[in-house]
Protein backbone atom coordinates (compact mmCIF):
# COMPACT_ATOMS: atom_id res chain seq x y z
CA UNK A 1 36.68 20.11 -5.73
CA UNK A 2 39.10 20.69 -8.97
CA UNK A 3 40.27 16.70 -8.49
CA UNK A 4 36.61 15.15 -7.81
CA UNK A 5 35.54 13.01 -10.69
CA UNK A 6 32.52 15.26 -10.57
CA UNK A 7 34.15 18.19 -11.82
CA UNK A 8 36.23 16.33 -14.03
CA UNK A 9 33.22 15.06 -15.73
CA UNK A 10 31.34 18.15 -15.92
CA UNK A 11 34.44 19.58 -17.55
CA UNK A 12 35.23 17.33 -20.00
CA UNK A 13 31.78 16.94 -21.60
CA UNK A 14 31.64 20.68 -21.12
CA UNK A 15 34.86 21.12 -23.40
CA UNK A 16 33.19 18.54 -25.83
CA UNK A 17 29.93 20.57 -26.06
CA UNK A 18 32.07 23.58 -26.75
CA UNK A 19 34.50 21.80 -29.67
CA UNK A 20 30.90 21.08 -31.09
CA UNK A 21 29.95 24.15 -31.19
CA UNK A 22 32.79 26.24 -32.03
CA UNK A 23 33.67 23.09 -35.23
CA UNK A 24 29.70 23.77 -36.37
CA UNK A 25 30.44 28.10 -36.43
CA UNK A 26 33.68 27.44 -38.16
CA UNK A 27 32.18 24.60 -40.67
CA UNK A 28 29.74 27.30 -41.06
CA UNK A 29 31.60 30.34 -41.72
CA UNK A 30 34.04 28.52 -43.84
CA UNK A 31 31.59 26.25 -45.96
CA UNK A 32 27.78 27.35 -45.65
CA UNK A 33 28.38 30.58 -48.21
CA UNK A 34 29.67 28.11 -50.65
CA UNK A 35 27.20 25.43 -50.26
CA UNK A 36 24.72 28.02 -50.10
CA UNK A 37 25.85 29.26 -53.45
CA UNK A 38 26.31 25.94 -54.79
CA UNK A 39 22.19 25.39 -54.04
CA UNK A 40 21.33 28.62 -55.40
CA UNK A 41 22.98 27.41 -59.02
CA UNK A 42 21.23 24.74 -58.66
CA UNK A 43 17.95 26.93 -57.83
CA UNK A 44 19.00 28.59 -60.85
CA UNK A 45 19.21 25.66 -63.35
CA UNK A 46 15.72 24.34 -62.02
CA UNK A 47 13.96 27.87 -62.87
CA UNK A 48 15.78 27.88 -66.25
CA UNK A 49 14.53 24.20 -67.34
CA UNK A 50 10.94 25.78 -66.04
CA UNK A 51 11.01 28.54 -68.08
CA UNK A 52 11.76 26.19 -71.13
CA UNK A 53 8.80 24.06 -70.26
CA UNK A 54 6.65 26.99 -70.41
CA UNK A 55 7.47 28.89 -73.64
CA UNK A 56 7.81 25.21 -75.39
CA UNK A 57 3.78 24.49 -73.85
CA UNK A 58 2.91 28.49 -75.34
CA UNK A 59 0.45 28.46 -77.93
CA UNK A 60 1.40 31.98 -78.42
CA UNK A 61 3.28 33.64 -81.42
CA UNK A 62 5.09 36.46 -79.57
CA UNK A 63 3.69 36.90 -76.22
CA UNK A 64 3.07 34.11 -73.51
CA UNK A 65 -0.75 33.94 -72.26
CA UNK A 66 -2.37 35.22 -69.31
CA UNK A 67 -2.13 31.80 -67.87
CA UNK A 68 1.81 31.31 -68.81
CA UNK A 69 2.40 34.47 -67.18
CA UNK A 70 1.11 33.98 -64.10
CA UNK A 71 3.06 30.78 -63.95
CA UNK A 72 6.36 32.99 -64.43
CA UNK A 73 5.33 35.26 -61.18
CA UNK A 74 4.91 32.23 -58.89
CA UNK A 75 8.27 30.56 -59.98
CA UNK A 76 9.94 34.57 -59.59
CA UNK A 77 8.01 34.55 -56.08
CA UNK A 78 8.42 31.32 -54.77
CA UNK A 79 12.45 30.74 -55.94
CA UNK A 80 12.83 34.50 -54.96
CA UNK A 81 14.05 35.69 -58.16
CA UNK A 82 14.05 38.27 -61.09
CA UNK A 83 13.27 36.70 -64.56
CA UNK A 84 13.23 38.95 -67.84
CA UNK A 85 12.98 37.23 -71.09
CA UNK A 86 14.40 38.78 -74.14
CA UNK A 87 12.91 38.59 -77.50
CA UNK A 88 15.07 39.14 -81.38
CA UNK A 89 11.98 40.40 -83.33
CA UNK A 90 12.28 42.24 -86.91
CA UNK A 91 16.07 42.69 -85.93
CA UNK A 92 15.22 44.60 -82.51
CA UNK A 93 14.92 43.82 -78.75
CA UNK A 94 11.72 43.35 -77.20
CA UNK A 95 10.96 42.62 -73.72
CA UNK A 96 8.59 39.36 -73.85
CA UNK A 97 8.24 38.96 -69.44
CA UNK A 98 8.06 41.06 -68.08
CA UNK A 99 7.80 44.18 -69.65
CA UNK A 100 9.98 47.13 -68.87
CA UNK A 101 7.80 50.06 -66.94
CA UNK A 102 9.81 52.62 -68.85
CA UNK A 103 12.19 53.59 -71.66
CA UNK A 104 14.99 54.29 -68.60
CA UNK A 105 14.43 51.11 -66.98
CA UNK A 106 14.21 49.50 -70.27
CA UNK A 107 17.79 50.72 -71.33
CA UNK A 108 19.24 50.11 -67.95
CA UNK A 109 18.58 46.62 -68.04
CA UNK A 110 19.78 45.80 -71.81
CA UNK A 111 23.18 47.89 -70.35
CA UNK A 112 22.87 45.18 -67.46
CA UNK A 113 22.88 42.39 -69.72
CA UNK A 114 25.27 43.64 -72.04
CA UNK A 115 27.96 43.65 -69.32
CA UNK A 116 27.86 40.22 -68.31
CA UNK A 117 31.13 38.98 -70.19
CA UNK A 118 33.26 42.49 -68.62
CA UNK A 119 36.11 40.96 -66.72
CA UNK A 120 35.28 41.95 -62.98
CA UNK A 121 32.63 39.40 -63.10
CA UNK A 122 32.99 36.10 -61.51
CA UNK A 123 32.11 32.85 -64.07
CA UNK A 124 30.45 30.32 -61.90
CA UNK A 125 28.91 27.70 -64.40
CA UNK A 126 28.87 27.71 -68.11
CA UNK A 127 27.18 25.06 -70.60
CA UNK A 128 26.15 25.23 -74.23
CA UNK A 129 22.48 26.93 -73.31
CA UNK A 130 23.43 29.15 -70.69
CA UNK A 131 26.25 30.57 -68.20
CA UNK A 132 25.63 31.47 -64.42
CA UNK A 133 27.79 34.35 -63.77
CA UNK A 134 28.40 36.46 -60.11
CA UNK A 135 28.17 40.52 -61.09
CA UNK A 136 28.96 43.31 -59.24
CA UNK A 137 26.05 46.17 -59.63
CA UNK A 138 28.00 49.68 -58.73
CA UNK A 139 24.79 51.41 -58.85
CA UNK A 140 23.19 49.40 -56.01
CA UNK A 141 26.58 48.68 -54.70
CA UNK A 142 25.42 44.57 -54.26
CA UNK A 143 26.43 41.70 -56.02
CA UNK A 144 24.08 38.93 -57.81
CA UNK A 145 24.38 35.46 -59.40
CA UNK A 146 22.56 35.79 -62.66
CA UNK A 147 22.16 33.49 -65.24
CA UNK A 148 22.29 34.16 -69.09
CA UNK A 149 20.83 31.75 -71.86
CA UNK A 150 18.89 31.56 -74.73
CA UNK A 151 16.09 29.66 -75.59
CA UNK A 152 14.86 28.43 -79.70
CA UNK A 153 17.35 30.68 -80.79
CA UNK A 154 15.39 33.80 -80.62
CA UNK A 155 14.89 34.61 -76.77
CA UNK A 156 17.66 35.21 -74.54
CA UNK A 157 16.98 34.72 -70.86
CA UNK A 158 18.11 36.43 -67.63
CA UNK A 159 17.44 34.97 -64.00
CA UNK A 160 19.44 37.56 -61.53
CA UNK A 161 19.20 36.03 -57.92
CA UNK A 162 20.61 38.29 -54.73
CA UNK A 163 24.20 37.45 -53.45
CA UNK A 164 24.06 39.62 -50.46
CA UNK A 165 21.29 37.72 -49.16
CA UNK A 166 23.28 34.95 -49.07
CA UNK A 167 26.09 36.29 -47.67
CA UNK A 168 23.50 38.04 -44.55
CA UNK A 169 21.68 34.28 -44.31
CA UNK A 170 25.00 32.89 -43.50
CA UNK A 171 25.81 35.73 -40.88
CA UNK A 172 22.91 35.68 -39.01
CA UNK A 173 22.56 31.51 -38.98
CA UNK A 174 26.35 32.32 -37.33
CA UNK A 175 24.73 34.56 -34.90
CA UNK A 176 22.02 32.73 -34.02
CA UNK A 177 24.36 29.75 -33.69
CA UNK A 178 26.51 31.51 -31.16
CA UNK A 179 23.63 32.35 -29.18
CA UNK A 180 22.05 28.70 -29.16
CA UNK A 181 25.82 28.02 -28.39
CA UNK A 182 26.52 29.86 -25.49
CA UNK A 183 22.80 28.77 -23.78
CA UNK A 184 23.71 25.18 -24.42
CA UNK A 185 27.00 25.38 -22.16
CA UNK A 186 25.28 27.09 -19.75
CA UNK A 187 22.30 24.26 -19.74
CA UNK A 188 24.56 21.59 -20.43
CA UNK A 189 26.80 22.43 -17.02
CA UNK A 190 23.69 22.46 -15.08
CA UNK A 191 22.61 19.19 -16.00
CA UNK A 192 25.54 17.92 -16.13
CA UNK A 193 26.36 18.59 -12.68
CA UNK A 194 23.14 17.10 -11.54
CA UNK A 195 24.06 13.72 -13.75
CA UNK A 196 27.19 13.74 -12.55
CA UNK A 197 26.24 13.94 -8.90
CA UNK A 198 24.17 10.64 -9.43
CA UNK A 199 27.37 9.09 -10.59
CA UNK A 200 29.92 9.95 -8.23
CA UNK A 201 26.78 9.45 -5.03
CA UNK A 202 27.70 5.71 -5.23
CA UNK A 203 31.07 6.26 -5.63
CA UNK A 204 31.13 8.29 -2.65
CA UNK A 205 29.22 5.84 -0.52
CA UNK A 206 32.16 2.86 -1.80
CA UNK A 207 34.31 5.08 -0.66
CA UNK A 208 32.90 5.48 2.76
CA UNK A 209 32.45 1.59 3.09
CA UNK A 210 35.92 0.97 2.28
CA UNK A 211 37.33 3.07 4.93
CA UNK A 212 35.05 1.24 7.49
CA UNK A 213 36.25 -1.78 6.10
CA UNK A 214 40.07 -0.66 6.69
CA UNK A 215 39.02 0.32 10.21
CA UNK A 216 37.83 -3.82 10.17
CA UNK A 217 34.17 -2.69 10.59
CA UNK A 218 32.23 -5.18 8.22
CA UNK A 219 28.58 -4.71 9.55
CA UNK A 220 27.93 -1.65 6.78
CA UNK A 221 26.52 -3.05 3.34
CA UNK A 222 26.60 -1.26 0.11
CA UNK A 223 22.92 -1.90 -0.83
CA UNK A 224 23.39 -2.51 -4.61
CA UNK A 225 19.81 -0.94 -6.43
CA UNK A 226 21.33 -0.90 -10.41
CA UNK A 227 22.59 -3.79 -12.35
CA UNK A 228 25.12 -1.46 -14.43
CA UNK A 229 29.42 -1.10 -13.29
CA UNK A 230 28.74 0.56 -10.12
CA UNK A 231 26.38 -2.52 -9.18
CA UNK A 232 28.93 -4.63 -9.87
CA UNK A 233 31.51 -3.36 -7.68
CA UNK A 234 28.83 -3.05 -5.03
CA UNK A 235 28.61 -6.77 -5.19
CA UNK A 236 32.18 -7.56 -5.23
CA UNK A 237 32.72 -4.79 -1.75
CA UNK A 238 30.07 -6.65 0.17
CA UNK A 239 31.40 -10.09 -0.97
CA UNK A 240 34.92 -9.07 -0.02
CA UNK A 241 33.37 -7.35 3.27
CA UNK A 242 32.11 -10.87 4.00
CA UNK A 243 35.14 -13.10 2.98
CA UNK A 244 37.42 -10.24 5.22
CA UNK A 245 35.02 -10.69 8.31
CA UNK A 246 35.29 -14.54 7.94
CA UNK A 247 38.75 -15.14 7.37
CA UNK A 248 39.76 -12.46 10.28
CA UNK A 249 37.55 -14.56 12.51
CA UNK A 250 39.27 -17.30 11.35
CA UNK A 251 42.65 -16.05 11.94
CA UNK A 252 41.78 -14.16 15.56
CA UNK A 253 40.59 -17.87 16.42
CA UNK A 254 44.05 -19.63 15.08
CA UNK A 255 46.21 -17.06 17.00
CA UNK A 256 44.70 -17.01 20.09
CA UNK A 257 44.91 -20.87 19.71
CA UNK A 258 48.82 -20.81 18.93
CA UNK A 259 48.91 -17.97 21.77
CA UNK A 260 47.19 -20.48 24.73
CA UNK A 261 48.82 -23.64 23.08
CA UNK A 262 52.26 -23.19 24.21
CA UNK A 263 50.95 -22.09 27.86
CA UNK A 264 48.84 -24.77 28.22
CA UNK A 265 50.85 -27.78 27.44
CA UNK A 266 53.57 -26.98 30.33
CA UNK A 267 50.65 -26.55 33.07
CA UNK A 268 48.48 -29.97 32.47
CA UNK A 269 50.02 -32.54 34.34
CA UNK A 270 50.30 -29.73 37.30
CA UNK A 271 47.05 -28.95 36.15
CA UNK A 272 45.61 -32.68 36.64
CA UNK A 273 47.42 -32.98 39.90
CA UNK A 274 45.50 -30.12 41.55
CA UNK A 275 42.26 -30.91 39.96
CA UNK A 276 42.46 -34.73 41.53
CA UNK A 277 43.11 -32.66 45.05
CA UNK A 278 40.50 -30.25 44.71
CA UNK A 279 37.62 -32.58 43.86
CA UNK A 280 38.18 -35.11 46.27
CA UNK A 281 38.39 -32.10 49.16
CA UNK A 282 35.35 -30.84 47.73
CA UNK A 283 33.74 -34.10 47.46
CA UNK A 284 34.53 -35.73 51.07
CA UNK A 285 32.54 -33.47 53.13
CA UNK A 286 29.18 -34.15 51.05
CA UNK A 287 30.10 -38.00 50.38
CA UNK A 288 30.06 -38.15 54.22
CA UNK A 289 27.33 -36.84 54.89
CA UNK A 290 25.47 -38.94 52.02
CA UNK A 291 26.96 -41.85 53.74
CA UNK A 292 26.11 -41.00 57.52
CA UNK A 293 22.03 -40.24 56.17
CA UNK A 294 21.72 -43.54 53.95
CA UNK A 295 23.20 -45.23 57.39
CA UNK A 296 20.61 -43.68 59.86
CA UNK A 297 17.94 -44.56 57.24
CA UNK A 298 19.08 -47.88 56.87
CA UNK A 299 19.87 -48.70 60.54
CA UNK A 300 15.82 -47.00 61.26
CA UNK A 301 17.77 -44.37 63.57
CA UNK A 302 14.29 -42.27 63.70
CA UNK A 303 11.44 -44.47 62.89
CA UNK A 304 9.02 -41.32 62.11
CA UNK A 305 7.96 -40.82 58.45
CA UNK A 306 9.12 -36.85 58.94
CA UNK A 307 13.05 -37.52 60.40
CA UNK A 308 13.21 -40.43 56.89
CA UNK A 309 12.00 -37.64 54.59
CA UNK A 310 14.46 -35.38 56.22
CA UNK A 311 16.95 -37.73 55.72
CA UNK A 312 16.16 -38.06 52.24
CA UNK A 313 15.52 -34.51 51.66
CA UNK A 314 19.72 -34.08 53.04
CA UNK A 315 21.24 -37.09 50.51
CA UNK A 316 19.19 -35.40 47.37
CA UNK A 317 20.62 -31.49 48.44
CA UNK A 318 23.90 -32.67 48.70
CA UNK A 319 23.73 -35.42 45.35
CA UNK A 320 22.40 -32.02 43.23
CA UNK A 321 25.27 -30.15 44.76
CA UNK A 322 27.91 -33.03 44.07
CA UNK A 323 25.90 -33.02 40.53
CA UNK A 324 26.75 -29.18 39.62
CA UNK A 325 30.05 -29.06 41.34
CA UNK A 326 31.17 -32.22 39.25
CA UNK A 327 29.72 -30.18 35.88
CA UNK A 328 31.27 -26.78 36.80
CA UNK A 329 35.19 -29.29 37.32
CA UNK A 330 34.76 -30.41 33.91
CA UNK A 331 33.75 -27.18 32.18
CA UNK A 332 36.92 -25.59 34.18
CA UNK A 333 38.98 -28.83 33.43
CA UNK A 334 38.26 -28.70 29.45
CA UNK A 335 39.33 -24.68 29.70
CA UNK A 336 42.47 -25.10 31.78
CA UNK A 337 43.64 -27.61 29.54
CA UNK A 338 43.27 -25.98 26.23
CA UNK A 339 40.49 -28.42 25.00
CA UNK A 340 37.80 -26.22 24.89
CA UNK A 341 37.33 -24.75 21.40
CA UNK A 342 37.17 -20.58 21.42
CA UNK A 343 35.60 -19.51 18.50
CA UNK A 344 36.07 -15.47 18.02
CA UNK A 345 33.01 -13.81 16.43
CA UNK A 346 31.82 -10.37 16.08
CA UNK A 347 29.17 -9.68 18.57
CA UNK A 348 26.64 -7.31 20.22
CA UNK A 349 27.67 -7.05 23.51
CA UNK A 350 24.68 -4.88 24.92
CA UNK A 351 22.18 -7.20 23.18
CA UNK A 352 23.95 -10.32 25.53
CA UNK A 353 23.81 -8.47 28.58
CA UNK A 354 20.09 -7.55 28.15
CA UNK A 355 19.66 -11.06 27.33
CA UNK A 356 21.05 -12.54 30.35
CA UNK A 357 19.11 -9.89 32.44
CA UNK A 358 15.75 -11.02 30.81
CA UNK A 359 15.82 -14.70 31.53
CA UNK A 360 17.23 -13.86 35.66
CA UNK A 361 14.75 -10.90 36.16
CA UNK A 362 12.52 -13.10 38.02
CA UNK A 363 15.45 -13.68 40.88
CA UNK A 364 15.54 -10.08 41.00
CA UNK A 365 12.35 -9.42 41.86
CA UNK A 366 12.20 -12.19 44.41
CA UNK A 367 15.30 -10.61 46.20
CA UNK A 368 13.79 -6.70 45.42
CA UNK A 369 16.86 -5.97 43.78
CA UNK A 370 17.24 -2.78 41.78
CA UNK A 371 19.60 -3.71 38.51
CA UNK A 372 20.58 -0.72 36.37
CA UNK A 373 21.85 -0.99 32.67
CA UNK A 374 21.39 1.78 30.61
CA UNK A 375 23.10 1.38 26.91
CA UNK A 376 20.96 1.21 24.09
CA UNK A 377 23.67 1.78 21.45
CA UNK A 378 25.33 -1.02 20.30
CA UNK A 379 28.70 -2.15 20.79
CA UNK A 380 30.27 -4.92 19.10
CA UNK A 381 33.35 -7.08 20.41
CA UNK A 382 35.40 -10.14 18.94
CA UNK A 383 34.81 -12.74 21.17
CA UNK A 384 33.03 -16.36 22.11
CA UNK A 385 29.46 -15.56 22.70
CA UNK A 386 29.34 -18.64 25.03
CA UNK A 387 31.96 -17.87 26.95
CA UNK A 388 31.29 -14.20 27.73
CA UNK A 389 27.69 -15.17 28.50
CA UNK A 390 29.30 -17.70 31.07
CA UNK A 391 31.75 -14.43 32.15
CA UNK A 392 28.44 -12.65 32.91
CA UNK A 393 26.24 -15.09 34.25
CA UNK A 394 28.53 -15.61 36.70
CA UNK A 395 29.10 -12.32 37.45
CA UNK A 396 25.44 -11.20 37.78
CA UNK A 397 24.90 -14.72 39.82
CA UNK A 398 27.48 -13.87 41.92
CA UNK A 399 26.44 -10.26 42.71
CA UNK A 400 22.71 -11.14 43.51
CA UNK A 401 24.19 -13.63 46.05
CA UNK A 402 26.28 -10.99 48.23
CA UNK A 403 24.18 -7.78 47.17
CA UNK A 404 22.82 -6.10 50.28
CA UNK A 405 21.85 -2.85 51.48
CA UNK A 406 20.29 -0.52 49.08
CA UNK A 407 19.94 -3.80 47.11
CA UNK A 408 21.15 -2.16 43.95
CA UNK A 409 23.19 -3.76 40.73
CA UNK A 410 25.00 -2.07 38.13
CA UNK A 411 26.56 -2.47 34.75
CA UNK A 412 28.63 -0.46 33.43
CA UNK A 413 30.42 -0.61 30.06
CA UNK A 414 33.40 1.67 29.85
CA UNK A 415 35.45 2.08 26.89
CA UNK A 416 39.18 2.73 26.59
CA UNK A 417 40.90 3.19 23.04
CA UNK A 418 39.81 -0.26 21.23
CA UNK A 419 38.99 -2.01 24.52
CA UNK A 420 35.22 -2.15 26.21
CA UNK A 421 35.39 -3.38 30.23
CA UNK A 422 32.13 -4.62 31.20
CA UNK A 423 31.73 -4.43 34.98
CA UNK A 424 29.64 -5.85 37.44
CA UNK A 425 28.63 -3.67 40.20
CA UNK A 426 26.64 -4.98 43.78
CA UNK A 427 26.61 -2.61 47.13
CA UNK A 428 27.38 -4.55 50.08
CA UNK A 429 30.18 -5.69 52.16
CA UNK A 430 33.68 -4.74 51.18
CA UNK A 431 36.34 -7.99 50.29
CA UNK A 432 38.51 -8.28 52.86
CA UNK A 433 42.03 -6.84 50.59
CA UNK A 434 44.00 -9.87 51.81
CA UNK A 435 41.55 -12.07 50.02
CA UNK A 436 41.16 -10.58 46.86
CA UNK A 437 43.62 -11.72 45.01
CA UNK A 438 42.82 -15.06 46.17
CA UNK A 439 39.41 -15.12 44.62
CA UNK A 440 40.74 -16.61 42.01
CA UNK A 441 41.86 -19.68 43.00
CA UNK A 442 39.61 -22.84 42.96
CA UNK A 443 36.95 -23.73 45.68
CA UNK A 444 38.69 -20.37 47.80
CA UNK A 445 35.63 -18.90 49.81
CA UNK A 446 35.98 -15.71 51.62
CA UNK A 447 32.48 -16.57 53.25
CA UNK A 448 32.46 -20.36 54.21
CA UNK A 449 28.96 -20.24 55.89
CA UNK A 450 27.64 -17.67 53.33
CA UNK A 451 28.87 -20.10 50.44
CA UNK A 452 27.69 -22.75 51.98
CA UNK A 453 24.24 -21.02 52.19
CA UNK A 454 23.50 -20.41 48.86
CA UNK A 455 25.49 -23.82 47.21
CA UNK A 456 28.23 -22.21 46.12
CA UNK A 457 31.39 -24.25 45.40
CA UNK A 458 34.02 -21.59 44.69
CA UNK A 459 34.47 -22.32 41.43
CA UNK A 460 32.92 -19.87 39.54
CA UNK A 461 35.39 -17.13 39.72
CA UNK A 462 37.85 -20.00 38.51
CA UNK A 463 35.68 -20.55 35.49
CA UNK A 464 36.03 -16.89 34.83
CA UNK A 465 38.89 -16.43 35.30
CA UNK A 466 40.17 -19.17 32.69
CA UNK A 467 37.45 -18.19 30.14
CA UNK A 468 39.49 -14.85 30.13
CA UNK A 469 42.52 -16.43 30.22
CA UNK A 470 41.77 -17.91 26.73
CA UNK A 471 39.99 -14.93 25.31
CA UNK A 472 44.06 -13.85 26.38
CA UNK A 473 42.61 -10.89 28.45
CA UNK A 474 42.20 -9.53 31.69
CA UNK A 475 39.15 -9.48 34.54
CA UNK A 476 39.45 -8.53 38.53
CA UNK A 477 37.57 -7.13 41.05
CA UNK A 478 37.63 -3.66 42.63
CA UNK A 479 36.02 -2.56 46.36
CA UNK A 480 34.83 0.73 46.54
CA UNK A 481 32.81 2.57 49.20
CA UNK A 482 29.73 1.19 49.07
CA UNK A 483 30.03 -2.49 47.40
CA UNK A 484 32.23 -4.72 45.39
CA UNK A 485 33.00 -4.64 41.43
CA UNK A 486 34.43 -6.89 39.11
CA UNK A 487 35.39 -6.40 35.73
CA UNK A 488 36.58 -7.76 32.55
CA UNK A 489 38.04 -6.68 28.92
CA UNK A 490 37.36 -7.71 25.49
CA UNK A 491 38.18 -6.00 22.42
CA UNK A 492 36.40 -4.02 20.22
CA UNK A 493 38.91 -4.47 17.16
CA UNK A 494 40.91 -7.42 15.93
């Protein structure tokens, strides 16, 4: 958890929000009592040039006005400030605002002013009307920042403004601060986490992709829903996803190619020879009998409209049989001798299967035959569609031929390590073991008469068998107990 990005995140902007913090308390603590000060002189000046206004607008000899003096409380309320005027008269003191309640206060105040110049207070500001000065009051044990000028010559005024307070403003904003502080980290790693969590979610599911992707599983798709960096990336996964799943296709179909290649080329004359052989075996016996029916025909050997049709009906079977038999050569032909094209693609192989059982279901209701097949997941293979569809067809085709007793088909899909056998189960009669591994071999029939029966040629198991041989794997046949099984491989991986 320490190394996810997540936390990493969290903590870093967490660090940040403290730096912020702590740098505001210390700019504070080390700056806001000065600044603070610095506005209060400047507080000061203001009342002082407002005070001037007022006695220079007095229509009054010695005395300022009802009016005037009201306007001296609200400046001494609003700027929070003490304000005493001074007056020289007849070569004495008098208090012109405000006036002294008693003769003690009266003297402890002109003992106040008198003091301003002793050395243990602080100058702050001087100028050629007044001088801001911070004292030190023992009696009250506080400090203030007072302010001492005259005004036409004859008044001297005071403005004394509290120190402490500004001193206890700065403490408790510091305070206060720490608190705000402390429930901003606390807020700030909540919602960070949750932000963060919306980052690293994409991330996460990247991640995932990519590891399907080295595993060569290409079918999962990062759905991209933001246009920002991580929708970006997105993009550029499923585009390399794509180009990987095309160009390993590509290369699965050049290697097997360079794998048959080689094999092929030594076996095609051989190849030729036997094929010549086998079709003009396979051919004679239905050319002759052709030929002996278009004789009797001919020749008017039964004169009755039934025997001619019969006739007929006898060259047509056998030209249909000649037809597929001839189609079935080729198709083996072009495999045997490498010129059929395999083209390796990812596919469902449970969808094919329940394909190929859809379009034949009608056969095996005509034969009441019970077929089981009962995947629903799917599983995909690299392979040629048409060529494992040609793999079943004749396997399903050739178990509805010879299925018999409890009239039952399976199909099975078993899967070992990166390899899925398909096989193709029918009850029935057992293969005798000397001919099984004969099967193989074109127009070999175990059954003559059975073959025979239902136009087989024997050259289906052929077909299969060189469809697998350039997929480059392996198919046979098994007998158990109660029927016959055959089976073939294909991979599940490249």
């Amino acid at each position: 958890m320490k190394r996810s990005m997540r936390f990493k995140l969290t903590f870093l902007l967490t660090v940040l929000i403290i730096l912020t913090i702590f740098l505001t308390w210390f700019i504070n603590r080390t700056f806001l009592s000065d600044f603070y000060l610095h506005t209060k002189v400047g507080m000061l000046d203001d009342v002082y040039g407002q005070i001037g206004k007022i006695y220079e607008e007095n229509t009054e000899e010695v005395f300022l006005s009802e009016y005037d003096t009201l306007r001296m409380e609200r400046i001494s309320s609003n700027k929070d400030v003490n304000i005493y005027v001074l007056m020289f008269f007849d070569g004495s003191i008098r208090f012109n605002y405000p006036e002294p309640k008693n003769v003690i206060e009266r003297e402890r105040l002109i003992s106040e002013f008198s003091s301003l110049d002793t050395k243990d207070n602080e100058l702050i500001k001087k100028t050629d009307d007044y001088e801001i000065t911070r004292v030190y009051d023992d009696r009250l044990d506080v400090n203030f920042i007072i302010l001492a000028g005259t005004l036409d010559g004859n008044k001297a005024v005071y403005i004394r403004a509290n120190y402490e307070s500004i001193q206890e403003s700065v403490n408790i904003a510091n305070q206060f601060l720490a608190y705000i502080g402390m429930f901003s980290v606390a807020i700030g790693i909540i919602v960070m986490l949750i932000i963060s969590k919306k980052f690293t979610k994409p991330i996460h599911e990247l991640a995932k992709i990519a590891e399907k992707m080295s595993g060569l599983d290409f079918e999962v798709n990062y759905k991209v829903n933001s246009k920002d960096e991580i929708g970006e990336l997105g993009n550029s996964i499923n585009l390399l996803s794509d180009k990987l799943k095309t160009t390993i296709s590509e290369l699965k179909t050049a290697n097997n190619e360079l794998l048959t290649d080689n094999q092929y080329k030594t076996e095609i004359d051989e190849m030729r020879k036997e094929f010549l052989s086998n079709v003009s075996h396979e051919l004679k016996t239905p050319i002759s009998l052709i030929q002996g029916y278009a004789e009797g025909l001919k020749e008017n050997v039964n004169e009755d409209a039934e025997s001619r049709d019969f006739y007929c009906e006898v060259i047509m079977d056998e030209a249909i049989k000649m037809n597929k038999m001839v189609k079935k050569l080729l198709s083996l032909n072009e495999l045997e001798s490498g010129k059929n094209q395999v083209n390796f693609e990812r596919l469902d192989l449970v969808s094919l299967i329940k394909s190929i059982l859809n379009s034949t279901e009608i056969l095996f209701q005509q034969k009441k035959v019970q077929v089981r097949f009962d995947s629903s997941e799917q599983i995909f293979v690299w392979a040629d569609e048409y060529l494992v569809e040609q793999v079943l067809t004749n396997y399903i085709s050739n178990a509805l031929n010879y299925v018999s007793g409890a009239n039952i088909i399976e199909i099975k899909l078993i899967q070992h390590g990166d390899v899925i056998r398909t096989a193709v189960f029918n009850t029935g009669e057992n293969i005798p073991e000397e001919d099984i591994d004969k099967l193989w071999i074109k127009f070999y029939k175990v059954d003559k008469a059975r073959t025979r029966e239902y136009g087989g040629s024997g050259i289906g198991l052929s077909i299969v068998k060189a469809i697998m041989n350039s997929l480059n794997r392996e198919c046979g046949v098994v007998n158990h107990p109660s029927g016959v099984e055959f089976w073939f491989e294909l991979d599940m991986k490249c």
